[in-house]
PDB file of N, CA and C in Angstrom:
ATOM      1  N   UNK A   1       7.402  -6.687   3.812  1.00  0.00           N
ATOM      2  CA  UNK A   1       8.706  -6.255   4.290  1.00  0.00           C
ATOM      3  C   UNK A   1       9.049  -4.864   3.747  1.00  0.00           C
ATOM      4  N   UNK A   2       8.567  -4.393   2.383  1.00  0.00           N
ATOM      5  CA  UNK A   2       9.205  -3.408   2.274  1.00  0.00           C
ATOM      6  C   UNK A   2       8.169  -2.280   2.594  1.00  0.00           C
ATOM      7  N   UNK A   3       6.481  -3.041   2.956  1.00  0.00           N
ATOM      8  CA  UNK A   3       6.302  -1.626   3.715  1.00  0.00           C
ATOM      9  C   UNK A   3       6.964  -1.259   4.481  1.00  0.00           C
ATOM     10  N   UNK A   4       7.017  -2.078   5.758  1.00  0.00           N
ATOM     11  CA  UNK A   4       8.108  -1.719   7.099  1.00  0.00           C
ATOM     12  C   UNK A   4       9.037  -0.421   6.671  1.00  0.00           C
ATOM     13  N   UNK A   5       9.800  -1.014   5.848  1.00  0.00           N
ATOM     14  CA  UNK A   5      10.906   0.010   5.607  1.00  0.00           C
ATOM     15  C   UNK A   5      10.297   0.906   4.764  1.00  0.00           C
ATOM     16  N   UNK A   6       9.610   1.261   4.658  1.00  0.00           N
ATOM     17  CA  UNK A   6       9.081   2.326   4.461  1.00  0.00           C
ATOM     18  C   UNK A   6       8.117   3.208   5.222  1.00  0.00           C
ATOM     19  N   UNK A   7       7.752   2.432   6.226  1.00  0.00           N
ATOM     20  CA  UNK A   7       6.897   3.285   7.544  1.00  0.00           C
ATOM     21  C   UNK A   7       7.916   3.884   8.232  1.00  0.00           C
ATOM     22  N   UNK A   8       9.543   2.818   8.224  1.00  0.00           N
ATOM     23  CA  UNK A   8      10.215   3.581   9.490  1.00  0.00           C
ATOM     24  C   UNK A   8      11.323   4.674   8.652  1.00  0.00           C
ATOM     25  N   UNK A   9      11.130   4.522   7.579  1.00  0.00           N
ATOM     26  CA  UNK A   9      11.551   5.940   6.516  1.00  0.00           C
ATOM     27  C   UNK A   9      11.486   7.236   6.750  1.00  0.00           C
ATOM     28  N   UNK A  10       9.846   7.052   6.614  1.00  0.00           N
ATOM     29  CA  UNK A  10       8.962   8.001   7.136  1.00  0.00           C
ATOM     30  C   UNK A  10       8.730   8.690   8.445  1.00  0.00           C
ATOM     31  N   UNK A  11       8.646   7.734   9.412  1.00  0.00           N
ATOM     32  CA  UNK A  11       9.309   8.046  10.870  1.00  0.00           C
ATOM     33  C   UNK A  11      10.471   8.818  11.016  1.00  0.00           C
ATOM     34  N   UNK A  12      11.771   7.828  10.590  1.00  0.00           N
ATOM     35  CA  UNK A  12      12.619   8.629  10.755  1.00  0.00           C
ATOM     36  C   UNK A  12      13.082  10.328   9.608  1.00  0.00           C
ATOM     37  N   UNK A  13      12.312  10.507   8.780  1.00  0.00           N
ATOM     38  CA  UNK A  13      12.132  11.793   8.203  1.00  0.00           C
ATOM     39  C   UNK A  13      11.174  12.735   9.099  1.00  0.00           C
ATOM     40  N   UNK A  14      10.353  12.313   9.363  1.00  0.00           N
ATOM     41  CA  UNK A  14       9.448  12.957  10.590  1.00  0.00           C
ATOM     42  C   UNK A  14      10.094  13.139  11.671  1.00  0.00           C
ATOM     43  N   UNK A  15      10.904  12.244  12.195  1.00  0.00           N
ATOM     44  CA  UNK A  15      11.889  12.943  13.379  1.00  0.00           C
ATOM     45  C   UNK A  15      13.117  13.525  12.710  1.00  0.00           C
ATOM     46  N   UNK A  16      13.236  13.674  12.016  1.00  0.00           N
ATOM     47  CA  UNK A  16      14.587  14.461  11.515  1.00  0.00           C
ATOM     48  C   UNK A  16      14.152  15.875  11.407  1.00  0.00           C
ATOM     49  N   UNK A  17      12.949  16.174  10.538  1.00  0.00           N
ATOM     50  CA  UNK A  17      12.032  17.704  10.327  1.00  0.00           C
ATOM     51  C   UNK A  17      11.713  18.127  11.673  1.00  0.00           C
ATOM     52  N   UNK A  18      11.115  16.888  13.271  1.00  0.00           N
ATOM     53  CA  UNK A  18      11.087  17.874  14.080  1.00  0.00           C
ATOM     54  C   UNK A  18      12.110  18.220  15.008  1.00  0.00           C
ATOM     55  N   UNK A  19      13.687  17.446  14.908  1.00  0.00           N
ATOM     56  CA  UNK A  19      14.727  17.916  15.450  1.00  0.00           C
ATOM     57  C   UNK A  19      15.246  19.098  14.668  1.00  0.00           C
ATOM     58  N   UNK A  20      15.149  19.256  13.378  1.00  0.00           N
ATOM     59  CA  UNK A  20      15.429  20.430  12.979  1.00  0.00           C
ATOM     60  C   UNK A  20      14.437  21.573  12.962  1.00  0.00           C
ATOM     61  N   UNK A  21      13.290  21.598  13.566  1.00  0.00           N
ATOM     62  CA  UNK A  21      12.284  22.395  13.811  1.00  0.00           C
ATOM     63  C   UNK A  21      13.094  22.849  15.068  1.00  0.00           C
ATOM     64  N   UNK A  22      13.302  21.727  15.891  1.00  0.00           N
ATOM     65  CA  UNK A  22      13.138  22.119  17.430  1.00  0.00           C
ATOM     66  C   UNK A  22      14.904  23.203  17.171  1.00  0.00           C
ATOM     67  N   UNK A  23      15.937  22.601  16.521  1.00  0.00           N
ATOM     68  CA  UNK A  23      17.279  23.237  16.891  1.00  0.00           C
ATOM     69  C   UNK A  23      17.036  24.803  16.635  1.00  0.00           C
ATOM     70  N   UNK A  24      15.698  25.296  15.164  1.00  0.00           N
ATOM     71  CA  UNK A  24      15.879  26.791  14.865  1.00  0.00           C
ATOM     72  C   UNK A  24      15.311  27.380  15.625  1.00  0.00           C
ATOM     73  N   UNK A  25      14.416  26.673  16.293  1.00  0.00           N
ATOM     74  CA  UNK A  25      13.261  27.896  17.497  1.00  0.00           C
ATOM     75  C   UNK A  25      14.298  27.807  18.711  1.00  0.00           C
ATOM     76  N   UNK A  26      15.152  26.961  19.307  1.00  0.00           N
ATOM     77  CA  UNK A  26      16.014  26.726  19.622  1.00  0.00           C
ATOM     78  C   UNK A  26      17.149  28.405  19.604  1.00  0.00           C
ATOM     79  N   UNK A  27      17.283  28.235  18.246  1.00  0.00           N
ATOM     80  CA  UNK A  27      18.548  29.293  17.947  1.00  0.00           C
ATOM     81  C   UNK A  27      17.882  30.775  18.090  1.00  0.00           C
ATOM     82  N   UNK A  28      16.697  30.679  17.855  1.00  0.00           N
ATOM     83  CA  UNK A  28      15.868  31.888  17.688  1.00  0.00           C
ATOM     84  C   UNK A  28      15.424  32.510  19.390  1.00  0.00           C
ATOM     85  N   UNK A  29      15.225  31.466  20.296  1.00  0.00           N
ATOM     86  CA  UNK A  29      15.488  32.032  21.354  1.00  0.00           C
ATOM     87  C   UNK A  29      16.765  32.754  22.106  1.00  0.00           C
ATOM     88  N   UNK A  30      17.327  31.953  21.893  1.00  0.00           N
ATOM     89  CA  UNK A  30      19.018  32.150  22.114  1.00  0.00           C
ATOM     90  C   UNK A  30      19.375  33.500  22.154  1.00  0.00           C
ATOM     91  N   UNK A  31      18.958  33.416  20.493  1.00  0.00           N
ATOM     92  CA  UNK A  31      18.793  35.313  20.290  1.00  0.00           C
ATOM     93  C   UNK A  31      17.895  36.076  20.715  1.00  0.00           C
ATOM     94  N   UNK A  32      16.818  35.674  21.549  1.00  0.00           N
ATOM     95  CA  UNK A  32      16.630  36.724  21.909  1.00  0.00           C
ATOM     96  C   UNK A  32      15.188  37.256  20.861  1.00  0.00           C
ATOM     97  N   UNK A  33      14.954  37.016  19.858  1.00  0.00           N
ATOM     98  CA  UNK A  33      14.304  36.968  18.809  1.00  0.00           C
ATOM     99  C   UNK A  33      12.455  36.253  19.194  1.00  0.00           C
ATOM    100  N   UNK A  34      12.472  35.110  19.607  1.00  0.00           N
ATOM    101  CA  UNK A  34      11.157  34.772  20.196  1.00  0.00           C
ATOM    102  C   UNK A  34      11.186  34.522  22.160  1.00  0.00           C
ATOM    103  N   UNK A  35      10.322  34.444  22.354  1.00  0.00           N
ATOM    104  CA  UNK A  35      10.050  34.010  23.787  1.00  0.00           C
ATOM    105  C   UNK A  35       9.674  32.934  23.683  1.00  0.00           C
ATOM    106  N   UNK A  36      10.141  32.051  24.835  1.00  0.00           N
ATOM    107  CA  UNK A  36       9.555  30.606  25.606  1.00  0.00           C
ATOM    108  C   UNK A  36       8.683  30.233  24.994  1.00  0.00           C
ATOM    109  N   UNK A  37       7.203  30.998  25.488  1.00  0.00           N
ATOM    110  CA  UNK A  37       6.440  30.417  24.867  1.00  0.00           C
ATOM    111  C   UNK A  37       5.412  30.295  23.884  1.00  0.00           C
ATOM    112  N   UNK A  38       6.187  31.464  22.930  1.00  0.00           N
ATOM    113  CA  UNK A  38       6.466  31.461  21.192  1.00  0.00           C
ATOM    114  C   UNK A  38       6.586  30.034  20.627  1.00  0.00           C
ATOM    115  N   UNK A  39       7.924  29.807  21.682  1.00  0.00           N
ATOM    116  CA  UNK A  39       9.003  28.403  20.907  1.00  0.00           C
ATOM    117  C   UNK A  39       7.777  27.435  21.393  1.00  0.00           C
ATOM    118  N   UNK A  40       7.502  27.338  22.554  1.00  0.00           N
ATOM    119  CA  UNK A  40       6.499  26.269  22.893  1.00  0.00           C
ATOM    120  C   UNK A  40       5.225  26.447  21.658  1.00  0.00           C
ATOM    121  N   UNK A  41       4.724  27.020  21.927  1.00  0.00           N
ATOM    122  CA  UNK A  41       3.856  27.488  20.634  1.00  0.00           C
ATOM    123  C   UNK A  41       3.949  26.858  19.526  1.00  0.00           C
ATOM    124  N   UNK A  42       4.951  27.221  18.925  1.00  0.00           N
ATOM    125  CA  UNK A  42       5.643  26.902  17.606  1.00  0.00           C
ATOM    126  C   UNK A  42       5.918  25.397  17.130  1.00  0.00           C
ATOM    127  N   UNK A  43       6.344  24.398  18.157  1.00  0.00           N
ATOM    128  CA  UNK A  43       6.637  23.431  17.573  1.00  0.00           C
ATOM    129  C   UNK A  43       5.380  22.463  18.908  1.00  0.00           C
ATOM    130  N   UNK A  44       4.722  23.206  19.284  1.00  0.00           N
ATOM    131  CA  UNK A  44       3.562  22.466  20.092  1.00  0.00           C
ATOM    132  C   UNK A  44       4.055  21.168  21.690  1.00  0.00           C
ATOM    133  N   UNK A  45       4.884  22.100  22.310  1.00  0.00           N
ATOM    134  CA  UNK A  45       5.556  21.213  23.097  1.00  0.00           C
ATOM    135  C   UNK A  45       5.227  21.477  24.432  1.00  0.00           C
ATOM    136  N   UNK A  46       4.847  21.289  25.516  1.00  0.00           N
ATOM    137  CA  UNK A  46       4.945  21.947  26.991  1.00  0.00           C
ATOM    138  C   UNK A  46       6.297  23.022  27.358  1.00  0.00           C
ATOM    139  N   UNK A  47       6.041  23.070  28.316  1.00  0.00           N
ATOM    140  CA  UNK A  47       7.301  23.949  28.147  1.00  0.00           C
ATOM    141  C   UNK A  47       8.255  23.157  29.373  1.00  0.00           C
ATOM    142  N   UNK A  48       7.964  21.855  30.032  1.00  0.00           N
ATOM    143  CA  UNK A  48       8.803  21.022  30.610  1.00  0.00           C
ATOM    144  C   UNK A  48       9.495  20.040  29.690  1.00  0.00           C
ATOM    145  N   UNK A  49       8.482  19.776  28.589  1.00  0.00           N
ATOM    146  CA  UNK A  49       9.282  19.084  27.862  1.00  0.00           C
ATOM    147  C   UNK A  49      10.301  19.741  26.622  1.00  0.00           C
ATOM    148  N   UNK A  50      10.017  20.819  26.288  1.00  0.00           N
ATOM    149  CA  UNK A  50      11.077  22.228  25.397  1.00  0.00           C
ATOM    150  C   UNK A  50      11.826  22.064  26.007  1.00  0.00           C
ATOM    151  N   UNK A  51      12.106  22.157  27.509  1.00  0.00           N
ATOM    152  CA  UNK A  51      13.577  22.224  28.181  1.00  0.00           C
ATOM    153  C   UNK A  51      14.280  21.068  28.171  1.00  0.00           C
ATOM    154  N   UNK A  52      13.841  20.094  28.284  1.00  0.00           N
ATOM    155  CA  UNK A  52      14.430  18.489  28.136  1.00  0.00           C
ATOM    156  C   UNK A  52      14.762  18.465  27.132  1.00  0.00           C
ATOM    157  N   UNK A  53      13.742  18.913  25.919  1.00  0.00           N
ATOM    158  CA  UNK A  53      14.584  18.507  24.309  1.00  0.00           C
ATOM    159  C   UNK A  53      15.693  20.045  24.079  1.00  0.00           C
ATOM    160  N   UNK A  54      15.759  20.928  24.679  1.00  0.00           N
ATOM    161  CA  UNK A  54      16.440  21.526  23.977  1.00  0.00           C
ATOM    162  C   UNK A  54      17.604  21.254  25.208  1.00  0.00           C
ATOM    163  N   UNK A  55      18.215  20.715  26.049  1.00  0.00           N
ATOM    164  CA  UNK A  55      18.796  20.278  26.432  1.00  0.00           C
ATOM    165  C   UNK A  55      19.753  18.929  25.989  1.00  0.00           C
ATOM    166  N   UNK A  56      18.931  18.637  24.966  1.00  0.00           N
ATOM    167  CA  UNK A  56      19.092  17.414  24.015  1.00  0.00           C
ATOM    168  C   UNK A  56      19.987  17.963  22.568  1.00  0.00           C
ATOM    169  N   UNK A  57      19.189  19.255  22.174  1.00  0.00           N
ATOM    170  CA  UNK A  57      19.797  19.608  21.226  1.00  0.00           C
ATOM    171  C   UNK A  57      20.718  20.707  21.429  1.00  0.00           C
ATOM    172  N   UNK A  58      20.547  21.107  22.459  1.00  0.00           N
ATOM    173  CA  UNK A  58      22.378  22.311  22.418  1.00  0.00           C
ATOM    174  C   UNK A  58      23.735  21.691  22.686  1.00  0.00           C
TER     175      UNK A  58
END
């Protein structure tokens, strides 16, 4: 039992690092600062699915 809670710990720290990955490449486009597909690049995403999640996160 207490692996469990500790796999989904871990999970959910792993999705927390890549929602906050995704919000700064995010902010960094915004500005103007990287291109599309820099940001795609960067956090390893398609660039159909970059638009869905950053649609998620603005």
């Amino acid at each position: 039992m207490e692996e469990y809670g500790a796999i989904r710990e871990a999970r959910g720290e792993a999705r927390g690092e890549e929602k906050g990955k995704l919000k700064s490449v995010v902010s960094l486009l915004k500005k103007g600062i990287i291109t599309e597909k820099e940001a795609t690049d960067e956090i390893g995403m398609t660039v159909d699915d970059f638009k869905k999640a950053m649609g998620a996160v603005s």
